[in-house]
Protein backbone atom coordinates (compact mmCIF):
# COMPACT_ATOMS: atom_id res chain seq x y z
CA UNK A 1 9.94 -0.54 -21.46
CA UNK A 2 8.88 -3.19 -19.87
CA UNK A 3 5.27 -4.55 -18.97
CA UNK A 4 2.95 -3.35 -15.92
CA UNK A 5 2.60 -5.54 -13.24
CA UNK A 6 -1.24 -5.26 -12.40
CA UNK A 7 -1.09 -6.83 -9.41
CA UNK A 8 1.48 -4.39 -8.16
CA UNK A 9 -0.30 -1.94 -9.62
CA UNK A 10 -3.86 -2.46 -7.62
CA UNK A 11 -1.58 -2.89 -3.98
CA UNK A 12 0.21 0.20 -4.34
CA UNK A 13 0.50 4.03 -4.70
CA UNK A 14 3.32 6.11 -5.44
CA UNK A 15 3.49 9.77 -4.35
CA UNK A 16 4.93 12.61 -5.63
CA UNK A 17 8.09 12.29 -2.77
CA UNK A 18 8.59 9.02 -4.45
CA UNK A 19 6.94 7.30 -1.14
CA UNK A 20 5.07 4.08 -1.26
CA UNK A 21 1.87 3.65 -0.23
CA UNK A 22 0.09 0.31 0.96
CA UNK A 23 -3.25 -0.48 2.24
CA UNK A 24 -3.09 -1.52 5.67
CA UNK A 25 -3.84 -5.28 6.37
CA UNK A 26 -7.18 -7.14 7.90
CA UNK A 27 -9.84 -4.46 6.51
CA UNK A 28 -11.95 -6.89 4.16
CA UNK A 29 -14.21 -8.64 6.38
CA UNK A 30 -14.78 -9.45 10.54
CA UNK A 31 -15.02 -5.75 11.23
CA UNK A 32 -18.18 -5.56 12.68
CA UNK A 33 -16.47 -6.79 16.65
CA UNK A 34 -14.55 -3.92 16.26
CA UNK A 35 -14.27 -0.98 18.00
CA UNK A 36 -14.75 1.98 15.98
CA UNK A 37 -11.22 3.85 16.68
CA UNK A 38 -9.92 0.32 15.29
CA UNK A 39 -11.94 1.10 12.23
CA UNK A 40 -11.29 4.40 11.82
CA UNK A 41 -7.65 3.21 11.98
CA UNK A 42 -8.04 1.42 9.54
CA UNK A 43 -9.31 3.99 6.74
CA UNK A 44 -5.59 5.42 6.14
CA UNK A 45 -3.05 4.41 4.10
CA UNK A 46 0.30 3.11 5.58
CA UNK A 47 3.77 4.40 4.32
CA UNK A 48 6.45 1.42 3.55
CA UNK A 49 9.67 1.80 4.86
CA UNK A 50 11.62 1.18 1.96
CA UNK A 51 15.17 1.74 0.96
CA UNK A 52 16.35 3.21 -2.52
CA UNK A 53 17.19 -0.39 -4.15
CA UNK A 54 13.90 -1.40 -2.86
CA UNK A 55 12.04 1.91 -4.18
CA UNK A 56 13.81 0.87 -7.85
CA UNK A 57 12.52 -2.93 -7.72
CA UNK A 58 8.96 -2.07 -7.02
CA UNK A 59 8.89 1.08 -9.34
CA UNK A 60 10.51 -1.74 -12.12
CA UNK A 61 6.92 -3.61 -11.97
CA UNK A 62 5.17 -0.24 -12.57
């Protein structure tokens, strides 16, 4: 079995469905301009849209 890819590891989640999970982009700092539905819109977590050979790569690092 092969190593874990930490860096992989800290960017994404896998679910139960096999779905993968990514943190959506432009949250760490500059929020305070915002508007708070932007924020709020922020908070969730984004599905990829991945195929199969895809979903075997990424679960390869992990």
């Amino acid at each position: 079995m092969n190593k874990t890819n930490k860096s992989i590891l800290k960017r994404v989640k896998i679910t139960g469905n096999k779905n993968i999970l990514r943190r959506k982009m432009k949250q760490n700092h500059f929020n305070s301009k915002e508007t708070g539905q932007k924020t709020g819109d922020k908070r969730s977590s984004i599905t990829m849209i991945t195929t199969k050979g895809m979903r075997q790569s990424i679960s390869r690092y992990l």
